[in-house]
Protein backbone atom coordinates (compact mmCIF):
# COMPACT_ATOMS: atom_id res chain seq x y z
CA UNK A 1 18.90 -147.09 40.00
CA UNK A 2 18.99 -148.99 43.47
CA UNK A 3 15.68 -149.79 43.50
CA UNK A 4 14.29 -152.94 41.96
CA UNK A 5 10.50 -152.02 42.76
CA UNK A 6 7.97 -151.49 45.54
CA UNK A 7 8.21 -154.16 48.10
CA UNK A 8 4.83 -152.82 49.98
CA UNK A 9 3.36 -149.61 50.14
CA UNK A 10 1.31 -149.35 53.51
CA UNK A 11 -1.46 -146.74 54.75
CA UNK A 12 -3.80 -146.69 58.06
CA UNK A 13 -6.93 -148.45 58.10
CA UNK A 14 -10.15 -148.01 60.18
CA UNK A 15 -10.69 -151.82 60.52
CA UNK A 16 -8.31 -154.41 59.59
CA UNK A 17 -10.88 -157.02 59.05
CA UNK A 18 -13.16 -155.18 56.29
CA UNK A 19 -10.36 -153.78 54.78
CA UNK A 20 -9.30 -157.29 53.93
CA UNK A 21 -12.70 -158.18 53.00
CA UNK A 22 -13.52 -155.37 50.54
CA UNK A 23 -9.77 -155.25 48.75
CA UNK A 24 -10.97 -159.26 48.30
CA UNK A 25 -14.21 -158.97 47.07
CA UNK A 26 -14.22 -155.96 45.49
CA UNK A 27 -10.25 -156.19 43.72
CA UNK A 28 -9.73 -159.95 44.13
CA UNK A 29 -6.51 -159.00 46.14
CA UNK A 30 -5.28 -161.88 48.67
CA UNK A 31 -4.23 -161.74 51.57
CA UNK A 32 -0.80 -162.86 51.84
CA UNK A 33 -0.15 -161.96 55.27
CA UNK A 34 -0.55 -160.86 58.91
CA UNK A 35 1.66 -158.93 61.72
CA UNK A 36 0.42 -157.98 65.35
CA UNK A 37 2.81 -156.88 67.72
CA UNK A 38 2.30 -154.92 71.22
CA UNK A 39 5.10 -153.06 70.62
CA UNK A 40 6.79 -151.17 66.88
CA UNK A 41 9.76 -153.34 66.21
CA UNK A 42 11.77 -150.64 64.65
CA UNK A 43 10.76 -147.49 67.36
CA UNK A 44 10.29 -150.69 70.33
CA UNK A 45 6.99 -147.91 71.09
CA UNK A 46 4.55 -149.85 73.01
CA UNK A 47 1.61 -149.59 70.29
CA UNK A 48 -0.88 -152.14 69.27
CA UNK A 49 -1.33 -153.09 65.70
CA UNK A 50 -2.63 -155.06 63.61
CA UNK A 51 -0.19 -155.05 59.73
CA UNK A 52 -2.12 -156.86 56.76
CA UNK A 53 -0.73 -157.70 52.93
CA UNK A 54 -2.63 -157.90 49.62
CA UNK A 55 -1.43 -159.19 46.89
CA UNK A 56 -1.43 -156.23 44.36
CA UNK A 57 -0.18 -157.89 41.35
CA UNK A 58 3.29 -157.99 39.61
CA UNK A 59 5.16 -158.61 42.94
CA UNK A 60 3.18 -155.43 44.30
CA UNK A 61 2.52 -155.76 47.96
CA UNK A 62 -0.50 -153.47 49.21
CA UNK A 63 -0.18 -153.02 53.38
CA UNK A 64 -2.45 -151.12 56.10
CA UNK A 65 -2.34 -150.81 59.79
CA UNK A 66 -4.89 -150.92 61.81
CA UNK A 67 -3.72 -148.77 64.99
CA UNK A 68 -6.30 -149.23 67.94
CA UNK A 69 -4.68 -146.92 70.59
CA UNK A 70 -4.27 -144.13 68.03
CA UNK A 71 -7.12 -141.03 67.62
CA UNK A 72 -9.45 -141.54 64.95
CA UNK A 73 -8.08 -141.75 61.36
CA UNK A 74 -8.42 -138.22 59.65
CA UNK A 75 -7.07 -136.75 56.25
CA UNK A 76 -4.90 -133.56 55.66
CA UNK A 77 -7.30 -131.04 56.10
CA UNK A 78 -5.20 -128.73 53.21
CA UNK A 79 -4.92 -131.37 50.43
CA UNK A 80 -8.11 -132.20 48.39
CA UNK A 81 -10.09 -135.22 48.25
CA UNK A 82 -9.17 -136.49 44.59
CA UNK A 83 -5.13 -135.28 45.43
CA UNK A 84 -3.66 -138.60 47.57
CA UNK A 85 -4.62 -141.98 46.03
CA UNK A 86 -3.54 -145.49 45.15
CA UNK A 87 -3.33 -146.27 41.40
CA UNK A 88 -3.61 -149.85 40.20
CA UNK A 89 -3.18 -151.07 36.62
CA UNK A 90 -6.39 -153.04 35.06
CA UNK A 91 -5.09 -155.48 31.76
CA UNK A 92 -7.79 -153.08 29.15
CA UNK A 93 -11.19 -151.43 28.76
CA UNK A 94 -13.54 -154.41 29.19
CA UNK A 95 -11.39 -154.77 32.71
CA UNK A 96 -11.88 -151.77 33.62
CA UNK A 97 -15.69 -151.58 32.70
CA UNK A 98 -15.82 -154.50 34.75
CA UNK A 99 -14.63 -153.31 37.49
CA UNK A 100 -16.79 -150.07 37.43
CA UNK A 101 -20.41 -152.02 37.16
CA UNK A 102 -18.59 -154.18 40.21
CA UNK A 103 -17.85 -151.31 42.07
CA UNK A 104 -21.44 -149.75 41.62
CA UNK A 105 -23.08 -152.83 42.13
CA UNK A 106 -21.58 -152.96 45.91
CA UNK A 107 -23.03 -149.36 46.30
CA UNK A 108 -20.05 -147.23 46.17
CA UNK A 109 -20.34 -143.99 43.91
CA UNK A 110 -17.72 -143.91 41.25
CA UNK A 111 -16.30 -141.35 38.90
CA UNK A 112 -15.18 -142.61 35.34
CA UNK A 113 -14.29 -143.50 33.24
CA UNK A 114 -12.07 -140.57 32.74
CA UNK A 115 -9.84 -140.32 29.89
CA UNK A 116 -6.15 -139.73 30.33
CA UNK A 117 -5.52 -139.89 26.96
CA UNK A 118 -2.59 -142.38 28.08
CA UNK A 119 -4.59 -143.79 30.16
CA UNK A 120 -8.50 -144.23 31.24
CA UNK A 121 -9.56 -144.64 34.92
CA UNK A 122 -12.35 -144.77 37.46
CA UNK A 123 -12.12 -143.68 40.87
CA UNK A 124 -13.63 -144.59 43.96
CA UNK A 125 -12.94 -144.79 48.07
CA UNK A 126 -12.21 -148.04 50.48
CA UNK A 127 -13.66 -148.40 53.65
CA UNK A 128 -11.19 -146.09 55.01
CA UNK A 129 -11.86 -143.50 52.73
CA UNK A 130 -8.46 -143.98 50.39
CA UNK A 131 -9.45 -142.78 47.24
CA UNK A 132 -8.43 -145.60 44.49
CA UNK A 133 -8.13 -145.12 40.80
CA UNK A 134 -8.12 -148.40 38.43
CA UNK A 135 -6.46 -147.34 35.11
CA UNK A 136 -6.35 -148.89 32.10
CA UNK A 137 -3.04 -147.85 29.99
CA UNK A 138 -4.42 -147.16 26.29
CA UNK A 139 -0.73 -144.52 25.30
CA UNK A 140 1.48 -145.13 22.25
CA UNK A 141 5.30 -145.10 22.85
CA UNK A 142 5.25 -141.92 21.12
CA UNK A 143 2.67 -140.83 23.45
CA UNK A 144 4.96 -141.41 26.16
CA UNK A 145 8.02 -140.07 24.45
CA UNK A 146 6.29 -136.60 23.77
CA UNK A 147 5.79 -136.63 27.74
CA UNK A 148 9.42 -137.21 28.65
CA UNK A 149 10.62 -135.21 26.70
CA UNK A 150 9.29 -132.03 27.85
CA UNK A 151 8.60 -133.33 31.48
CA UNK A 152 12.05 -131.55 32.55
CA UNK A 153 11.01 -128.20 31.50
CA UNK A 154 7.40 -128.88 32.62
CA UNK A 155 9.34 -129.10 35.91
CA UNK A 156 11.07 -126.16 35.99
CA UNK A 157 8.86 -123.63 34.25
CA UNK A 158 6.35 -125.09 37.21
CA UNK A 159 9.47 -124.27 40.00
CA UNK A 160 9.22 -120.59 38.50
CA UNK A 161 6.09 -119.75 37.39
CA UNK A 162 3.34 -121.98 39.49
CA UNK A 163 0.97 -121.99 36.95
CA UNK A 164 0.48 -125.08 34.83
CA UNK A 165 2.85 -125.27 31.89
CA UNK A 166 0.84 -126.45 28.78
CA UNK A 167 3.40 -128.72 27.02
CA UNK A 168 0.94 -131.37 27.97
CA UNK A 169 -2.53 -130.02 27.74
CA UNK A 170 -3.47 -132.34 24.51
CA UNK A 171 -3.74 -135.06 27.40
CA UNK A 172 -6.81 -133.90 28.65
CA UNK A 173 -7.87 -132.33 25.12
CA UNK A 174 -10.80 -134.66 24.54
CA UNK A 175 -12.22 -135.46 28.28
CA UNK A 176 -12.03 -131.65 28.89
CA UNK A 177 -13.97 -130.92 25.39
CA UNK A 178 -16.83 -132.97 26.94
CA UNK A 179 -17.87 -130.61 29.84
């Protein structure tokens, strides 16, 4: 494989300022740098913009634009709400838990913990309205194994069929249960 990992992932945001704010206060992410330019280097488009970086953790490099000249920012109308997010990894449970009475106690609604089986998260949207998941990883290596090996087949009973193959349904066993 070429690649080594992410070196930033980047989205739009509404407001460059409170986006830095709440991914600090609320994640502990820092900022690690700022581009503005009057023009897109790589396009030479004149376009004002504003391009922040967070520190994500690991060497992962979390970047928005704030685009002033641009029509309000919208979502895909045809994808759902929970579909498009940004994942980040929390070290375990009392992390995660954490996080979640954080989270509620700056007045944002969350859902979680849900439970992955390889994996237990909480959701919840920025300023922007990205939704964010923080997961905590709580899978075995054999967990992981059982998923690999049968993620090929997943994949192509999926290409023919389009209904969800159920090599995996045991993941969501226990959170489903609970409804």
């Amino acid at each position: 494989m070429i690649v080594e990992r992410f070196h930033h992932v980047a989205y739009r945001c509404k407001d460059a300022k409170a986006t830095v704010a709440f991914y600090r206060d609320i994640l502990g992410m820092k900022l690690l740098g700022a581009i503005a330019e009057d023009r897109v280097p790589s396009t030479k488009e004149p376009d004002p913009y504003m391009h922040i970086f967070l520190d994500a953790g690991g060497g992962s490099i979390l970047a928005f634009f704030e685009l002033p000249n641009s029509p309000p920012m919208g979502r895909d109308p045809n994808t759902p709400e929970w579909t498009q997010h940004i994942a980040f990894k929390v070290k375990d449970m009392a992390t995660l838990e954490a996080a979640r009475d954080k989270v509620l106690a700056a007045g944002l609604d969350v859902v979680g913990p849900t439970d992955h089986t390889i994996f237990k998260s909480i959701y919840f949207f920025d300023p922007s309205g990205h939704r964010l998941e923080l997961a905590c990883d709580t899978a075995t290596s054999e967990q992981w194994n059982r998923m690999q090996d049968v993620a090929g087949a997943m994949v192509e009973e999926w290409a023919q069929t389009k209904k969800p193959p159920r090599h995996t349904a045991w993941l969501h066993a226990e959170e489903f249960a609970a409804t």
